[in-house]
N, C-alpha and C. Protein backbone atom coordinates (compact mmCIF):
# COMPACT_ATOMS: atom_id res chain seq x y z
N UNK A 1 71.33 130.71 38.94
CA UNK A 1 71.16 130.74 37.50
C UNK A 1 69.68 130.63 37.18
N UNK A 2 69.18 131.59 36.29
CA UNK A 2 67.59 131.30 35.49
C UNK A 2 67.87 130.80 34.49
N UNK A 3 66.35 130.04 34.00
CA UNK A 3 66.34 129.33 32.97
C UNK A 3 65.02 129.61 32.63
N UNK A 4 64.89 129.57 31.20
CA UNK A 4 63.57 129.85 30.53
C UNK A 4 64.00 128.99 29.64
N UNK A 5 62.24 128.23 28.95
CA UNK A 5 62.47 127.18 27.62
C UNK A 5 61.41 127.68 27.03
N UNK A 6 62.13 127.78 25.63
CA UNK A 6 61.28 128.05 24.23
C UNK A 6 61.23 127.13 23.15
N UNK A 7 60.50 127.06 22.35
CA UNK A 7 60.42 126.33 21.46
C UNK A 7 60.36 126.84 20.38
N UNK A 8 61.38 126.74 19.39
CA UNK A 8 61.53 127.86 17.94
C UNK A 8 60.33 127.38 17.14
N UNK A 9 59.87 128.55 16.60
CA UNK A 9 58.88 127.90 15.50
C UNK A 9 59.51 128.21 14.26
N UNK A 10 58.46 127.65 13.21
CA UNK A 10 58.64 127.55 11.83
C UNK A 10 59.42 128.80 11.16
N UNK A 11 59.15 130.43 11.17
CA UNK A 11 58.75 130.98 10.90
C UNK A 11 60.12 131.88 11.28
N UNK A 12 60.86 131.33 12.69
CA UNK A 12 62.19 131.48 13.11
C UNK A 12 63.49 130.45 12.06
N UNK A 13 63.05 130.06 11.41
CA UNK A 13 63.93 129.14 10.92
C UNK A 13 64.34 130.25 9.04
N UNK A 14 65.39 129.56 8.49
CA UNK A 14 65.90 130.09 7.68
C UNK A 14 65.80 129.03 6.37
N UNK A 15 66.02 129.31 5.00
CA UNK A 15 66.06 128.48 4.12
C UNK A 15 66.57 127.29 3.57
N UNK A 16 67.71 127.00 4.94
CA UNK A 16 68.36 125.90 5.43
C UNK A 16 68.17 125.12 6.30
N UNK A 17 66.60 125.55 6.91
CA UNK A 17 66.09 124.21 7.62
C UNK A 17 66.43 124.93 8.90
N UNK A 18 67.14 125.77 9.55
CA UNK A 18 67.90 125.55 10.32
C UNK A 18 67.21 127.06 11.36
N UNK A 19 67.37 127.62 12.88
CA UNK A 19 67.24 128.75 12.91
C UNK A 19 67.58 129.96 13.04
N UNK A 20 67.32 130.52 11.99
CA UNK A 20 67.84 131.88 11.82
C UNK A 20 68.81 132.50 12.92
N UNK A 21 70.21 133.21 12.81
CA UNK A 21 70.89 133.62 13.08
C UNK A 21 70.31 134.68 14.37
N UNK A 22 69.34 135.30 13.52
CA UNK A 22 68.97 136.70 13.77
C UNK A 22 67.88 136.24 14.97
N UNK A 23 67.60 135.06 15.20
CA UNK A 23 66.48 134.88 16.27
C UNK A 23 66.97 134.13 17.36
N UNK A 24 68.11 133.95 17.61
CA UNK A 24 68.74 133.59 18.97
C UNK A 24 69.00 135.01 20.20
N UNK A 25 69.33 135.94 19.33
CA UNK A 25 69.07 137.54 19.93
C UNK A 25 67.62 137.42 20.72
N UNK A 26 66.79 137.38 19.90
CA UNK A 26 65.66 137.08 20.65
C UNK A 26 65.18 136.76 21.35
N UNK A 27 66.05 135.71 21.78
CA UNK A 27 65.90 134.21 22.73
C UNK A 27 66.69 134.92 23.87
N UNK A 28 67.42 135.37 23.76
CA UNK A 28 68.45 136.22 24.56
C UNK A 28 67.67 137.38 25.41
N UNK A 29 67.41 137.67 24.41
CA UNK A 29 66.48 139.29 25.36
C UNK A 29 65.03 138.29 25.89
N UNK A 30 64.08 137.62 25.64
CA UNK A 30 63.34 136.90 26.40
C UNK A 30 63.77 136.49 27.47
N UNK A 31 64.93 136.09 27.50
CA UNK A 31 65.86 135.80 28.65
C UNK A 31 66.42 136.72 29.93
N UNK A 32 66.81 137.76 29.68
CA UNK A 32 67.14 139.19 29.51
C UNK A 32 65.61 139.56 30.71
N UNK A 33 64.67 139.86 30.15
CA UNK A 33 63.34 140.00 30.26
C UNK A 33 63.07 139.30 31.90
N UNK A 34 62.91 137.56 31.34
CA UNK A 34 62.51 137.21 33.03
C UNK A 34 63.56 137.32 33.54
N UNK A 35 64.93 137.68 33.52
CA UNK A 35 65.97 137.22 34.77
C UNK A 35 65.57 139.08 35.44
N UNK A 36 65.48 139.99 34.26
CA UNK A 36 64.90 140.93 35.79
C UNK A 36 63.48 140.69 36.15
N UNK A 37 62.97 140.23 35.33
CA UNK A 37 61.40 140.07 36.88
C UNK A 37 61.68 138.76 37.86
N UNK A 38 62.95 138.57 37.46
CA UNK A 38 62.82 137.15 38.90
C UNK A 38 63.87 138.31 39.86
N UNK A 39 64.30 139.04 39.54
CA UNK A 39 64.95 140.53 40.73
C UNK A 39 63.70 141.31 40.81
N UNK A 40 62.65 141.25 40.52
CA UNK A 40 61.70 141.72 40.85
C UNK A 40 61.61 142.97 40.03
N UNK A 41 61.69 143.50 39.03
CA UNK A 41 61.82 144.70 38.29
C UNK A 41 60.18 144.58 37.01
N UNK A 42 59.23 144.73 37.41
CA UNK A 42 58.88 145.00 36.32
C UNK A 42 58.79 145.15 35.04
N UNK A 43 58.12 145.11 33.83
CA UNK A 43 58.62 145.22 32.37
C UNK A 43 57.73 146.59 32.47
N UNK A 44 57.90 147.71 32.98
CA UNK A 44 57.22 149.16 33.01
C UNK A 44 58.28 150.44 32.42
N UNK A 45 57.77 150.50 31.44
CA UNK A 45 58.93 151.26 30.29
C UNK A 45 58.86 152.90 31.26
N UNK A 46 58.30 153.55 31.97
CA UNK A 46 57.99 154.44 32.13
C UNK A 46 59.12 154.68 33.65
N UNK A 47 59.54 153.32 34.49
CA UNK A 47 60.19 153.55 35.15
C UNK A 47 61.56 152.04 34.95
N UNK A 48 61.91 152.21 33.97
CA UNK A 48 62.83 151.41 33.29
C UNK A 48 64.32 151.99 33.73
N UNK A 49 65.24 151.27 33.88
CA UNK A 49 66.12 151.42 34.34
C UNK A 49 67.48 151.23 34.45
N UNK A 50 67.91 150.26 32.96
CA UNK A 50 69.23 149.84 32.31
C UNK A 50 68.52 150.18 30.58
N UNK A 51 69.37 150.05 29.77
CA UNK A 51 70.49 150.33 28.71
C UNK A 51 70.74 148.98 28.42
N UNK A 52 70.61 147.92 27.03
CA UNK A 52 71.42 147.11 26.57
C UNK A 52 72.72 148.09 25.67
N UNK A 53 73.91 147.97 26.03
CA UNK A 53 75.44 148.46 25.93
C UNK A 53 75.92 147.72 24.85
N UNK A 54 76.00 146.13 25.02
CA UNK A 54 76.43 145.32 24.37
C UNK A 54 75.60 143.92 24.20
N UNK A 55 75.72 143.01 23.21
CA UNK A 55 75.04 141.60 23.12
C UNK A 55 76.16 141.05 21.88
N UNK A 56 76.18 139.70 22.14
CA UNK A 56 77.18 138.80 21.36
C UNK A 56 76.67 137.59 21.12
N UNK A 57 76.51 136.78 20.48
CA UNK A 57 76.18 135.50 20.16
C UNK A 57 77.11 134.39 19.80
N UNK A 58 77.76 133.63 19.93
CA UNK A 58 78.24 132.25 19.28
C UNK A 58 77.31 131.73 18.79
N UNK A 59 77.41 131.21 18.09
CA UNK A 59 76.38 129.93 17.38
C UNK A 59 77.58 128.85 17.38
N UNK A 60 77.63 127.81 18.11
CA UNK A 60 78.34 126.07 18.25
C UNK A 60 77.89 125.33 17.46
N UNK A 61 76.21 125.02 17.26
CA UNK A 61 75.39 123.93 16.45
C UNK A 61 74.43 124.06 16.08
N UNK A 62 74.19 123.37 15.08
CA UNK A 62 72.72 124.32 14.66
C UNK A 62 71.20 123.67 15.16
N UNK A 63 70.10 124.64 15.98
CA UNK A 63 68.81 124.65 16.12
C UNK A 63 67.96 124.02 14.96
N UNK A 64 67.31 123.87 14.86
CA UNK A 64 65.65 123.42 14.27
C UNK A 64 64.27 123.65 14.85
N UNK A 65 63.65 123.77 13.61
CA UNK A 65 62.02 124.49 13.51
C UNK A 65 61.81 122.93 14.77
N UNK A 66 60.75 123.73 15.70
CA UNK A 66 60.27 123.11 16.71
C UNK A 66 60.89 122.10 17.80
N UNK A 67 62.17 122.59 17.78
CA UNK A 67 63.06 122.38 19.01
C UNK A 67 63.15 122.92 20.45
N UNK A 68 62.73 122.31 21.44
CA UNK A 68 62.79 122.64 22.43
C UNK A 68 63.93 123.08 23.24
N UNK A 69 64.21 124.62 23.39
CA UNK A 69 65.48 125.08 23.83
C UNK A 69 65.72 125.85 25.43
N UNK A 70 66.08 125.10 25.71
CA UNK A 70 67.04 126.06 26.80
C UNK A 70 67.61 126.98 27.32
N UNK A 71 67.66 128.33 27.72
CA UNK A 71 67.88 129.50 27.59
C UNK A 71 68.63 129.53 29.10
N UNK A 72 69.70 129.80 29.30
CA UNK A 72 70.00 130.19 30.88
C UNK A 72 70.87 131.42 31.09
N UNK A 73 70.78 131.67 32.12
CA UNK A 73 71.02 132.94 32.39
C UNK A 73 71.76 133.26 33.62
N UNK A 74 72.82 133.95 33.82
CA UNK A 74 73.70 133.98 35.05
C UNK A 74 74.71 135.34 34.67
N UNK A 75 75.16 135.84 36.20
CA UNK A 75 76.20 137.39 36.07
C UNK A 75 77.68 136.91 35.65
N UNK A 76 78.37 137.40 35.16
CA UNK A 76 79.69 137.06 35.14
C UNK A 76 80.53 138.47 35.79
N UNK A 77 79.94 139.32 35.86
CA UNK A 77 80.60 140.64 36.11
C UNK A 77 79.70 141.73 36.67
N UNK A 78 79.96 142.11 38.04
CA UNK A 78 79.07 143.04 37.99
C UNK A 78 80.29 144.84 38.26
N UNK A 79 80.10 145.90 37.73
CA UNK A 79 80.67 146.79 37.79
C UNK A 79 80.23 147.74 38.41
N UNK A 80 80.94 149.32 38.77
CA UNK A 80 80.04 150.30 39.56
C UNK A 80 78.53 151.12 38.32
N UNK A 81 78.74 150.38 37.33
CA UNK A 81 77.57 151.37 36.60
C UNK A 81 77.16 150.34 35.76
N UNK A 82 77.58 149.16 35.50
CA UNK A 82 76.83 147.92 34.28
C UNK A 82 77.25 146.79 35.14
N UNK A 83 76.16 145.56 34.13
CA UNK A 83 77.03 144.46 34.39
C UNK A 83 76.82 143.53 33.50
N UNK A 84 77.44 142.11 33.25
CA UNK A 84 77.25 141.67 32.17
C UNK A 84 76.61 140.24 32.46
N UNK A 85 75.83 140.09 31.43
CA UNK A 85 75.06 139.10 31.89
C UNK A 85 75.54 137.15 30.97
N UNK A 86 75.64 136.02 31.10
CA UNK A 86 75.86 135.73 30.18
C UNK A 86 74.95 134.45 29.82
N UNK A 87 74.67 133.81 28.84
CA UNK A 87 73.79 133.20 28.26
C UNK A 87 74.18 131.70 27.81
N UNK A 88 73.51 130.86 27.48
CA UNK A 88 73.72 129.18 26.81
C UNK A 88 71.90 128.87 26.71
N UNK A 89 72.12 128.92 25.25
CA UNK A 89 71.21 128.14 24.90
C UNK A 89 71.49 126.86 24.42
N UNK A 90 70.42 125.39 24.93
CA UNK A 90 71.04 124.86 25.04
C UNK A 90 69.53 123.61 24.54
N UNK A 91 69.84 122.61 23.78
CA UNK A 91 68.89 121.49 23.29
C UNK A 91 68.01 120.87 24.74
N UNK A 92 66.90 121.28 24.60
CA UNK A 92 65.88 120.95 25.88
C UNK A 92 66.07 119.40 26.35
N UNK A 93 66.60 118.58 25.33
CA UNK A 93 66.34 117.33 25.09
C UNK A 93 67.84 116.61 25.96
N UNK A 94 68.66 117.03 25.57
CA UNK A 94 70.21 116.75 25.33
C UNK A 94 70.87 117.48 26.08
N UNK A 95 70.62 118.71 26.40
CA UNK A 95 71.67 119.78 27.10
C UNK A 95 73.07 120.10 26.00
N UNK A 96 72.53 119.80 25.07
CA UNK A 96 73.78 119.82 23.70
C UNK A 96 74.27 121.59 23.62
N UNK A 97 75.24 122.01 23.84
CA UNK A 97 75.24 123.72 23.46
C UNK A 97 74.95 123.81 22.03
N UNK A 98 73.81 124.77 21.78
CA UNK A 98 73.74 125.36 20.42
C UNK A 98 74.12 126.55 20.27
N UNK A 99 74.32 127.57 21.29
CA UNK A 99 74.49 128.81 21.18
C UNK A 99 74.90 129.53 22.72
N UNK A 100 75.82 130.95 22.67
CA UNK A 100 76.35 131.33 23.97
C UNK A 100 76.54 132.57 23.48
N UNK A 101 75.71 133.36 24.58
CA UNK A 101 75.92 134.50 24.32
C UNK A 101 76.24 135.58 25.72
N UNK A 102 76.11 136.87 25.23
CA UNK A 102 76.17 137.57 26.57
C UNK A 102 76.02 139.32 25.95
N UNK A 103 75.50 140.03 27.56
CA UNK A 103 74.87 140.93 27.13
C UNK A 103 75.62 141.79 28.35
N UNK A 104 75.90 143.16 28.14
CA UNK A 104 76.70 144.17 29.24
C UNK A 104 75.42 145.23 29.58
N UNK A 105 74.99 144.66 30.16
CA UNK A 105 73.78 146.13 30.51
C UNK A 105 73.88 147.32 31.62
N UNK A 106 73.73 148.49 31.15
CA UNK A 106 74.03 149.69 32.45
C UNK A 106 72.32 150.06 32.94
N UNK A 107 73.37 150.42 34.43
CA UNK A 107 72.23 151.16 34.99
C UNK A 107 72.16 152.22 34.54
N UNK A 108 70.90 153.14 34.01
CA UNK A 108 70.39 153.96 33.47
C UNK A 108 69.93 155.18 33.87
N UNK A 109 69.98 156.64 33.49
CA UNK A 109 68.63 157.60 33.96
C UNK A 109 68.35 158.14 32.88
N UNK A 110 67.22 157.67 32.17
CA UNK A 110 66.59 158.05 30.66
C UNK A 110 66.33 159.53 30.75
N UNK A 111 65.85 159.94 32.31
CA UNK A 111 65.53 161.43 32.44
C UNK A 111 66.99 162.18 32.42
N UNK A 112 68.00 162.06 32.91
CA UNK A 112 68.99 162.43 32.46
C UNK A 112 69.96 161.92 31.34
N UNK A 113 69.40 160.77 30.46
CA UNK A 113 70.25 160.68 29.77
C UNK A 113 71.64 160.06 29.94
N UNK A 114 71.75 159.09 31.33
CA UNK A 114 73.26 159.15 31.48
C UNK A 114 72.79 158.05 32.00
N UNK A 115 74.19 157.24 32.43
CA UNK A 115 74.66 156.31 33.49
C UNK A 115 74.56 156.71 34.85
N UNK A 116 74.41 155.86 35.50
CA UNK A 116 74.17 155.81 37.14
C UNK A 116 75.02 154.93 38.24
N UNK A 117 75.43 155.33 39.16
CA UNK A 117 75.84 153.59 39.77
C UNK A 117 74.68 153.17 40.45
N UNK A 118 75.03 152.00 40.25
CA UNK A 118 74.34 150.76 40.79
C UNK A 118 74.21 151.01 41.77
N UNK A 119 72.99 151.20 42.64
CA UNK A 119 72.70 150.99 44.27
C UNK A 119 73.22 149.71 44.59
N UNK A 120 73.44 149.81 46.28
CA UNK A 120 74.06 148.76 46.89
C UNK A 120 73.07 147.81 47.14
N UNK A 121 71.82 148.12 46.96
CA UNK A 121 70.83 147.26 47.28
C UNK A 121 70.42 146.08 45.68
N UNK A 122 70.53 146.78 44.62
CA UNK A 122 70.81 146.07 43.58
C UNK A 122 72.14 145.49 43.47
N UNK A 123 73.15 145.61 43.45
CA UNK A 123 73.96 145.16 43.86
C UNK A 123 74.42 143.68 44.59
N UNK A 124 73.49 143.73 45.80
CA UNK A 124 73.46 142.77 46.38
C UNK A 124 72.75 141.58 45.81
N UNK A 125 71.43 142.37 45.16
CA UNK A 125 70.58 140.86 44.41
C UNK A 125 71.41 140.80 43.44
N UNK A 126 72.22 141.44 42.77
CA UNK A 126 72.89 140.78 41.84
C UNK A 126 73.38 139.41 41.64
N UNK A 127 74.93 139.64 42.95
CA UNK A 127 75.47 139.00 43.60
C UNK A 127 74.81 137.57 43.78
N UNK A 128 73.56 137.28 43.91
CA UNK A 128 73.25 136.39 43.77
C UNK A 128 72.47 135.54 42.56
N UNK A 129 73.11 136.07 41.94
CA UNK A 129 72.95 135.45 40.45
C UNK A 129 74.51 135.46 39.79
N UNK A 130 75.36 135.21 40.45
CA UNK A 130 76.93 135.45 39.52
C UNK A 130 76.88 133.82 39.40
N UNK A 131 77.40 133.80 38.40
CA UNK A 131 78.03 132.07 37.63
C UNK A 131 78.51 131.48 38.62
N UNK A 132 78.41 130.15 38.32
CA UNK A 132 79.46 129.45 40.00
C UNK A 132 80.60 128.94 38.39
């Protein structure tokens, strides 16, 4: 499992004190982001190589401006052409769930336009990132 910690700022928050709906997505794809450079993938748009398919959010409890959060990251599924990834953000402080999400991403060929399967060699690093 990866983990990344953020800290919401002001600016993420909504007129209820609280943070915005729309910026846990965020937190998600930051997330998203390092769990492929810890598979070693680059952020190089030019030889990029999945498709976000799907993303979902729960919201459990509510965040606050300058809260230190928790972001983790683990496979629940891997398939012959996507796989899905899933998420808990979580109070840096407490380990309290504030939010759970998850994301179905495919392997890609932007030059063709289509889906691909998954090499066996990706595949395998997958595998070692599935949920216990």
């Amino acid at each position: 499992m990866e983990s990344i910690t953020v800290t919401s700022r002001f600016c993420e928050t909504d007129a209820l004190g609280h943070i915005n709906n729309i910026t846990y997505f965020i937190y998600l794809e930051e997330a998203r982001i390092k769990f492929f450079e810890a598979l070693g993938f680059e952020m190089d748009t030019t030889d990029w190589r999945f498709i976000l398919a799907s993303t979902k959010c729960d919201f459990v409890s509510q965040g606050y401006f300058n809260q230190e959060l928790k972001v983790t990251t683990c496979l629940s599924k891997i398939g012959s052409k996507s796989f899905q990834l899933e998420h808990d953000i979580l109070c840096g402080k407490t380990d309290q769930l504030i939010a759970r999400g998850s994301a179905v991403m495919v392997y890609f060929d932007f030059l063709q336009q289509q889906s691909q399967m998954i090499p066996e060699l990706l595949k395998a690093q997958l595998t070692e990132h599935l949920c216990s």
